[in-house]
Protein backbone atom coordinates (compact mmCIF):
# COMPACT_ATOMS: atom_id res chain seq x y z
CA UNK A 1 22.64 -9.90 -44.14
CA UNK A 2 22.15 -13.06 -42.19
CA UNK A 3 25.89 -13.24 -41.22
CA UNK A 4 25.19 -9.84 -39.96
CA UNK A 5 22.41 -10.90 -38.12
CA UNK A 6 23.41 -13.96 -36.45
CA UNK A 7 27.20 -12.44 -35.15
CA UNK A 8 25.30 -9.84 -34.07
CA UNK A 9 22.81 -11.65 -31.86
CA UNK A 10 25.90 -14.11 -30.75
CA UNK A 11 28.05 -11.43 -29.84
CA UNK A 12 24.86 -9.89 -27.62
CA UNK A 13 24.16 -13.42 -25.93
CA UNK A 14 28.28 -14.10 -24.84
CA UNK A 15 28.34 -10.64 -23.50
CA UNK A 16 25.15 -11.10 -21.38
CA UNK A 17 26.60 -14.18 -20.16
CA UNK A 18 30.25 -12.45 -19.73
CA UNK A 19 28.54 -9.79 -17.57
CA UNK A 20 26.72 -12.28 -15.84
CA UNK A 21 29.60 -14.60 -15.12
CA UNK A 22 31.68 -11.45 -13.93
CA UNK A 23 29.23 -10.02 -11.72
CA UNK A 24 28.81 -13.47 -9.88
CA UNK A 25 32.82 -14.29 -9.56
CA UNK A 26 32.35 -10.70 -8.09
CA UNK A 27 30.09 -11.62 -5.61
CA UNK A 28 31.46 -14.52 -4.59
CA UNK A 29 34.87 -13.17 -3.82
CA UNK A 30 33.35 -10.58 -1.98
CA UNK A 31 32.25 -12.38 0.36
CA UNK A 32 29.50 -11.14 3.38
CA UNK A 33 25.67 -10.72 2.82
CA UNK A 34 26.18 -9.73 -0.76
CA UNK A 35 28.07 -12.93 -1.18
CA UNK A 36 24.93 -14.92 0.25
CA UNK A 37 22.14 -13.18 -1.17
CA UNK A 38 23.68 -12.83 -4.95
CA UNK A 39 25.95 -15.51 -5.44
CA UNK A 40 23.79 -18.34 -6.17
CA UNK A 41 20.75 -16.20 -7.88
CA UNK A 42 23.47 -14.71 -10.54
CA UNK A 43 25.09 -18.12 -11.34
CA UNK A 44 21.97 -19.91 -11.76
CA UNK A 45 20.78 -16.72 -14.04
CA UNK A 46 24.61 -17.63 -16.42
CA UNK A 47 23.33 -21.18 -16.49
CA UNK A 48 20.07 -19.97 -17.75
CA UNK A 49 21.65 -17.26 -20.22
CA UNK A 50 23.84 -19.92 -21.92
CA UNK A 51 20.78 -22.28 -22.26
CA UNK A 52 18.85 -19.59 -23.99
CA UNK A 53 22.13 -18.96 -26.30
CA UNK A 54 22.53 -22.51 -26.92
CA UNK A 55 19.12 -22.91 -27.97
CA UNK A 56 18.98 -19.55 -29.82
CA UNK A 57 22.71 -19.95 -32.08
CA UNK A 58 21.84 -23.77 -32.66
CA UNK A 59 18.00 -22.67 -34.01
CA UNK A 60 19.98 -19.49 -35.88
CA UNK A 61 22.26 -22.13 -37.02
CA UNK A 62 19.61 -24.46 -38.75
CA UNK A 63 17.27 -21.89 -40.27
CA UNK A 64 20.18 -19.60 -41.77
CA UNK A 65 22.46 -22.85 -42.88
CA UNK A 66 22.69 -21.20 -46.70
């Protein structure tokens, strides 16, 4: 159950940070005020995401090691 758990709550945190990344490649090849006003705020929210995924799948990793 706790392989279940933990490739389910990895596969949840790379697709938020897919979706992230995506939208702000997006943006930034869009160029104009979207490109100004989104850009930054949705790369800095990836760089957040994969902290909190980093953090979360190495904790994961250490408490479910059996």
């Amino acid at each position: 159950m706790s392989s279940f758990l933990f490739n389910f709550i990895g596969f949840i945190l790379l697709g938020s940070v897919a979706i992230v990344l995506l939208l702000g490649i997006y943006t930034l090849f869009k160029g104009g005020d979207t490109s100004k006003k989104y850009s930054n705020k949705l790369m800095q929210l990836r760089v957040l995401l994969q902290f909190f995924a980093v953090i979360v799948l190495v904790l994961m990793a250490y408490f479910f090691k059996n």
